[in-house]
C-alpha atoms as a PDB file:
ATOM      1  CA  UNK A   1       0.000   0.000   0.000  1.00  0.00           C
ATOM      2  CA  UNK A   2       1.577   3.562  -1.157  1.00  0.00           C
ATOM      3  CA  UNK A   3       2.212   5.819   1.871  1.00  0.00           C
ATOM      4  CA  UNK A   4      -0.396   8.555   2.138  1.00  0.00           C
ATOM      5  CA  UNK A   5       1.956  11.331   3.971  1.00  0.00           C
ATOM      6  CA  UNK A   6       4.411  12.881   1.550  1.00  0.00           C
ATOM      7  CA  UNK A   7       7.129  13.901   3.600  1.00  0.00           C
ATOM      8  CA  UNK A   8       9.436  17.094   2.602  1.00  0.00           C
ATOM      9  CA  UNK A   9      12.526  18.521   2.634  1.00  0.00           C
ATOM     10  CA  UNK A  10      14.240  21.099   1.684  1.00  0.00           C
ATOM     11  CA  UNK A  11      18.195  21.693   0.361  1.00  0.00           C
ATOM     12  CA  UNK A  12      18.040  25.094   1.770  1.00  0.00           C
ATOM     13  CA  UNK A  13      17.662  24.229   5.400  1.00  0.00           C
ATOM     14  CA  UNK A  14      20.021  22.360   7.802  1.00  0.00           C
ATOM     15  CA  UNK A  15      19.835  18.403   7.571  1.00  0.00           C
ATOM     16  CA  UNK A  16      20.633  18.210  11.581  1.00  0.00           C
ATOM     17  CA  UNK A  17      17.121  18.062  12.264  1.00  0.00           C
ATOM     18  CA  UNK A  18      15.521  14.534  12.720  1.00  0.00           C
ATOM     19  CA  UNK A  19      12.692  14.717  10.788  1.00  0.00           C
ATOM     20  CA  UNK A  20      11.346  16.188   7.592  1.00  0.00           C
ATOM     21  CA  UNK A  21      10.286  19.649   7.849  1.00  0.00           C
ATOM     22  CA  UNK A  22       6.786  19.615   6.243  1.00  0.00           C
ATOM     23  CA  UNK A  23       4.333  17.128   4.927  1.00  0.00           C
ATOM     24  CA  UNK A  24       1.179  16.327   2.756  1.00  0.00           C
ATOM     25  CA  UNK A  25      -1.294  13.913   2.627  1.00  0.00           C
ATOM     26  CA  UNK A  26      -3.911  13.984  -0.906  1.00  0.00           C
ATOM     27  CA  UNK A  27      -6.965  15.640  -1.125  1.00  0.00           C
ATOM     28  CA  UNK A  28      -9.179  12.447  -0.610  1.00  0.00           C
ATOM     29  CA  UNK A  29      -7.308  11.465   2.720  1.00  0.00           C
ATOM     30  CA  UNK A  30      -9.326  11.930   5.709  1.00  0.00           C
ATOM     31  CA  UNK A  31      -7.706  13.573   8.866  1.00  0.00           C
ATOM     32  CA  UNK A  32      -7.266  12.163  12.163  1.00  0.00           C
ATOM     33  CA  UNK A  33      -6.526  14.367  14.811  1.00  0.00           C
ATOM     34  CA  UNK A  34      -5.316  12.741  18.253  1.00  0.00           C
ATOM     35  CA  UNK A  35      -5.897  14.163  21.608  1.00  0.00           C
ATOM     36  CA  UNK A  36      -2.297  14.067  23.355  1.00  0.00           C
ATOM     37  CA  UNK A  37      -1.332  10.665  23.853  1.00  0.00           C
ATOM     38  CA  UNK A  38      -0.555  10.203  27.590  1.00  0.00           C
ATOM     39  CA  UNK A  39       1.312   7.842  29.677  1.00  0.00           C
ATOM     40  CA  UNK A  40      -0.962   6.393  31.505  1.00  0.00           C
ATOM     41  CA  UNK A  41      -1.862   2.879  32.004  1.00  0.00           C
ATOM     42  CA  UNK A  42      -4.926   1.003  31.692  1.00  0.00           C
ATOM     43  CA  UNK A  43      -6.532   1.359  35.266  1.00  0.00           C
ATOM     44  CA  UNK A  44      -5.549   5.455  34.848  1.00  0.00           C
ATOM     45  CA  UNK A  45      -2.695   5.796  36.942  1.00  0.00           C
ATOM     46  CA  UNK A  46       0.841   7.275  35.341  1.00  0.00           C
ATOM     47  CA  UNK A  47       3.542   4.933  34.200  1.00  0.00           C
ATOM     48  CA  UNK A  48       7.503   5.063  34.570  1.00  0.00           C
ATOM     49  CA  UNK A  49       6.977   7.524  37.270  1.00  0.00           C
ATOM     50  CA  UNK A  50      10.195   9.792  37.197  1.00  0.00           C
ATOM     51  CA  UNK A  51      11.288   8.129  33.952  1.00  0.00           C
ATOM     52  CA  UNK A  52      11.137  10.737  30.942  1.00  0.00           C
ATOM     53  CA  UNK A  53      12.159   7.715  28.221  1.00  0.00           C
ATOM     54  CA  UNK A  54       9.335   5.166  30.025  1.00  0.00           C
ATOM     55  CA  UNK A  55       6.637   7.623  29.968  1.00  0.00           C
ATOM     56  CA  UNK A  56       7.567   8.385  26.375  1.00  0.00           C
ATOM     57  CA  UNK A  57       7.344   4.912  25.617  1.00  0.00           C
ATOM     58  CA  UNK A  58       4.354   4.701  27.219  1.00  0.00           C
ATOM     59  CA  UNK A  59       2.575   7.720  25.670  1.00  0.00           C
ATOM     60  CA  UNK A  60       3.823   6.721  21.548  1.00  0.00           C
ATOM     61  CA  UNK A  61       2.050   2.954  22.722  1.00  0.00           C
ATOM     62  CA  UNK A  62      -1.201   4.515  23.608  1.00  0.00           C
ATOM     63  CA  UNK A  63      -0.907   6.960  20.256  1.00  0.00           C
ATOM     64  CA  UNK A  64      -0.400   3.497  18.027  1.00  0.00           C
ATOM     65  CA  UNK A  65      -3.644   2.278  20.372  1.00  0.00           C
ATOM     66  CA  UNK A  66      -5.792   5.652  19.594  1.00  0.00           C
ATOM     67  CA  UNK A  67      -4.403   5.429  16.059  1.00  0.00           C
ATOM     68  CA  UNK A  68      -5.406   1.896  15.334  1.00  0.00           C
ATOM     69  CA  UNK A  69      -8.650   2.676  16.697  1.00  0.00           C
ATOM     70  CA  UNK A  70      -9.081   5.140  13.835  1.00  0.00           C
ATOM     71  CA  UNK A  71      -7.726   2.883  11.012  1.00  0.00           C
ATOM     72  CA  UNK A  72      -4.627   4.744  11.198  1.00  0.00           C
ATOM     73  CA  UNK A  73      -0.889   3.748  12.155  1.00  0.00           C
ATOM     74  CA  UNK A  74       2.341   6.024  12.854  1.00  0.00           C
ATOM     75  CA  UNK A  75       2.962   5.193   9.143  1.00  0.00           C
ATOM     76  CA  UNK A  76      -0.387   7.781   8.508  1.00  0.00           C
ATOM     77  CA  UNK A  77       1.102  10.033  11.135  1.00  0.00           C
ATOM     78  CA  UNK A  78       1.719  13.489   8.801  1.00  0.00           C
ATOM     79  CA  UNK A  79       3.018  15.804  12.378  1.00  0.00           C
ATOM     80  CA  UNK A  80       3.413  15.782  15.875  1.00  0.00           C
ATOM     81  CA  UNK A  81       4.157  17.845  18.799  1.00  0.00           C
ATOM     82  CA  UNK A  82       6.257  16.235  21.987  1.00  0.00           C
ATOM     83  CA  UNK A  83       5.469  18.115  25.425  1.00  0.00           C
ATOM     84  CA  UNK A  84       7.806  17.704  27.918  1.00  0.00           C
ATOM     85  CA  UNK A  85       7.591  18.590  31.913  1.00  0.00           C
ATOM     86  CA  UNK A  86      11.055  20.062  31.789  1.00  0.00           C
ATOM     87  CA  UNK A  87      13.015  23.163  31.628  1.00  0.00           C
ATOM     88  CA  UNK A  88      16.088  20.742  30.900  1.00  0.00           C
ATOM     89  CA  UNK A  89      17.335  19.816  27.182  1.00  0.00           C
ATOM     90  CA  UNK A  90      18.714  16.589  28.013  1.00  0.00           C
ATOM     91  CA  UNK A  91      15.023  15.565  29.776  1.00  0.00           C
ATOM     92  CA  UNK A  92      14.128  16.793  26.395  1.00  0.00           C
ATOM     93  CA  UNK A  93      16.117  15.085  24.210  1.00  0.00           C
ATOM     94  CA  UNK A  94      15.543  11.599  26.357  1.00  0.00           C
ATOM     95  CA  UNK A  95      12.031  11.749  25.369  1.00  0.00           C
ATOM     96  CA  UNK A  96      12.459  12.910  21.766  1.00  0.00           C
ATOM     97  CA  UNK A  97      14.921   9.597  21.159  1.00  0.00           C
ATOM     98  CA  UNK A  98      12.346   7.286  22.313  1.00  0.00           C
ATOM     99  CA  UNK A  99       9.814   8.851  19.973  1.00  0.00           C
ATOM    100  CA  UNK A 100      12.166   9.674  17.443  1.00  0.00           C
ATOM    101  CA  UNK A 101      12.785   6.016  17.362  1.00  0.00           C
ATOM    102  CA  UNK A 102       9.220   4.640  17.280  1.00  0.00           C
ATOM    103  CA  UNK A 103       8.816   6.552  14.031  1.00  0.00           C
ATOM    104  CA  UNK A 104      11.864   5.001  12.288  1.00  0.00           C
ATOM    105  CA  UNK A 105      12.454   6.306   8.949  1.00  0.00           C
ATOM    106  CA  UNK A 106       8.999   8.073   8.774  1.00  0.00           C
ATOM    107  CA  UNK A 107      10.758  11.214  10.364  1.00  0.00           C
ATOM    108  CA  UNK A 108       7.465  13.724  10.346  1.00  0.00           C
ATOM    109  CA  UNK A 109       7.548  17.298  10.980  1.00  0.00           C
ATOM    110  CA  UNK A 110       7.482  17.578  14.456  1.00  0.00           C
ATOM    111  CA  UNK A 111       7.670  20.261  17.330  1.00  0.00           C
ATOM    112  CA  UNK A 112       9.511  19.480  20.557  1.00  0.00           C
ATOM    113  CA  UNK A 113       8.577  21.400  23.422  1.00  0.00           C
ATOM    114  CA  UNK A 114       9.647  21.695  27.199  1.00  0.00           C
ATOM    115  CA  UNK A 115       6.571  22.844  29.721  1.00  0.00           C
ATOM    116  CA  UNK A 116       6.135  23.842  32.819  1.00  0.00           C
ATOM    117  CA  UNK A 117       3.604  21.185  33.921  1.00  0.00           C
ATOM    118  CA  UNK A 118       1.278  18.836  32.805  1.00  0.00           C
ATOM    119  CA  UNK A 119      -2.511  17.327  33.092  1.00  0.00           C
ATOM    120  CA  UNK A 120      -1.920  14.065  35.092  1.00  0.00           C
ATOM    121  CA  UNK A 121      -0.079  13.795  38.496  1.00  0.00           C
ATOM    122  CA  UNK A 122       3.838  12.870  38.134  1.00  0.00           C
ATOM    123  CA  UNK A 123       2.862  13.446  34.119  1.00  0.00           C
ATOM    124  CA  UNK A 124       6.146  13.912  32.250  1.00  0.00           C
ATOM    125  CA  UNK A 125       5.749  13.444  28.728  1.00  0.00           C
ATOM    126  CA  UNK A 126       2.332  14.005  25.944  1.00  0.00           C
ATOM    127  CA  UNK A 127       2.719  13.640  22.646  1.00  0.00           C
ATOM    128  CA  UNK A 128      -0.132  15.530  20.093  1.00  0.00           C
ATOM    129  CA  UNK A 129      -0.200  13.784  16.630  1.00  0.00           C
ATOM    130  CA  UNK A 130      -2.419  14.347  13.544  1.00  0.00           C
ATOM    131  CA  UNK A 131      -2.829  11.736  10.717  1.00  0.00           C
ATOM    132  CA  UNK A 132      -4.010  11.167   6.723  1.00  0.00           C
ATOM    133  CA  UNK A 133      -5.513   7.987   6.134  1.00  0.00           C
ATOM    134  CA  UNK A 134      -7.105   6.811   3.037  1.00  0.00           C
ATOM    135  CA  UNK A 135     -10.091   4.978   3.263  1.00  0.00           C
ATOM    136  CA  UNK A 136     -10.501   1.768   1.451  1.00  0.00           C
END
């Protein structure tokens, strides 16, 4: 099956980044857009407590759950934004990895962003995706 997100990049910006720095998906492609995916386990309580990479874990498992539930996988993912509980790069950049990872060679535009707090209690990581799926 042919991808549906287009990803792009551009010769005239820096290659450093990890990911492509825009995307498309075709006219006929219908949009999913995800709440952000938290890590939070099945009975509601947080995961990986104090553990920035196990809470992104977490959080991109219950995005491929949500996703799935919508016909869509992190192959239809076209952006996302990565909220982190942390005035600290490296926090940062621990979380990033794990979802830079998940996404493999699909590298879609994505914004990475330390906060102040967030919604849950001992909540350090949410990830915000939207996707383009096309309907058999």
């Amino acid at each position: 099956m042919p991808r549906t997100v287009t990803l792009i990049r551009s010769a005239s910006l820096s290659d450093v980044a990890e990911y492509a720095y825009a995307a498309t998906a075709p006219a006929d492609s219908r949009l999913v857009f995800l709440a952000g995916a938290c890590p939070l386990n099945d009975d509601g309580s947080t995961a990986a407590i104090g553990d920035y990479a196990g809470q992104a874990a977490k959080a991109v498992e219950n995005m491929e759950t949500a996703l799935a539930a919508a016909g869509a996988t992190l192959q239809d993912v076209i952006s996302t934004r990565v909220l982190v509980a942390s005035a600290r790069r490296e926090d940062l950049v621990t979380a990033w990895k794990v979802v830079r990872d998940a996404f493999s060679d699909h590298d879609v535009p994505s914004t990475l962003l330390g906060v102040t707090v967030l919604g849950y209690e001992n909540q350090l990581v949410e990830i915000e995706a939207v996707a383009a799926v096309l309907d058999s």
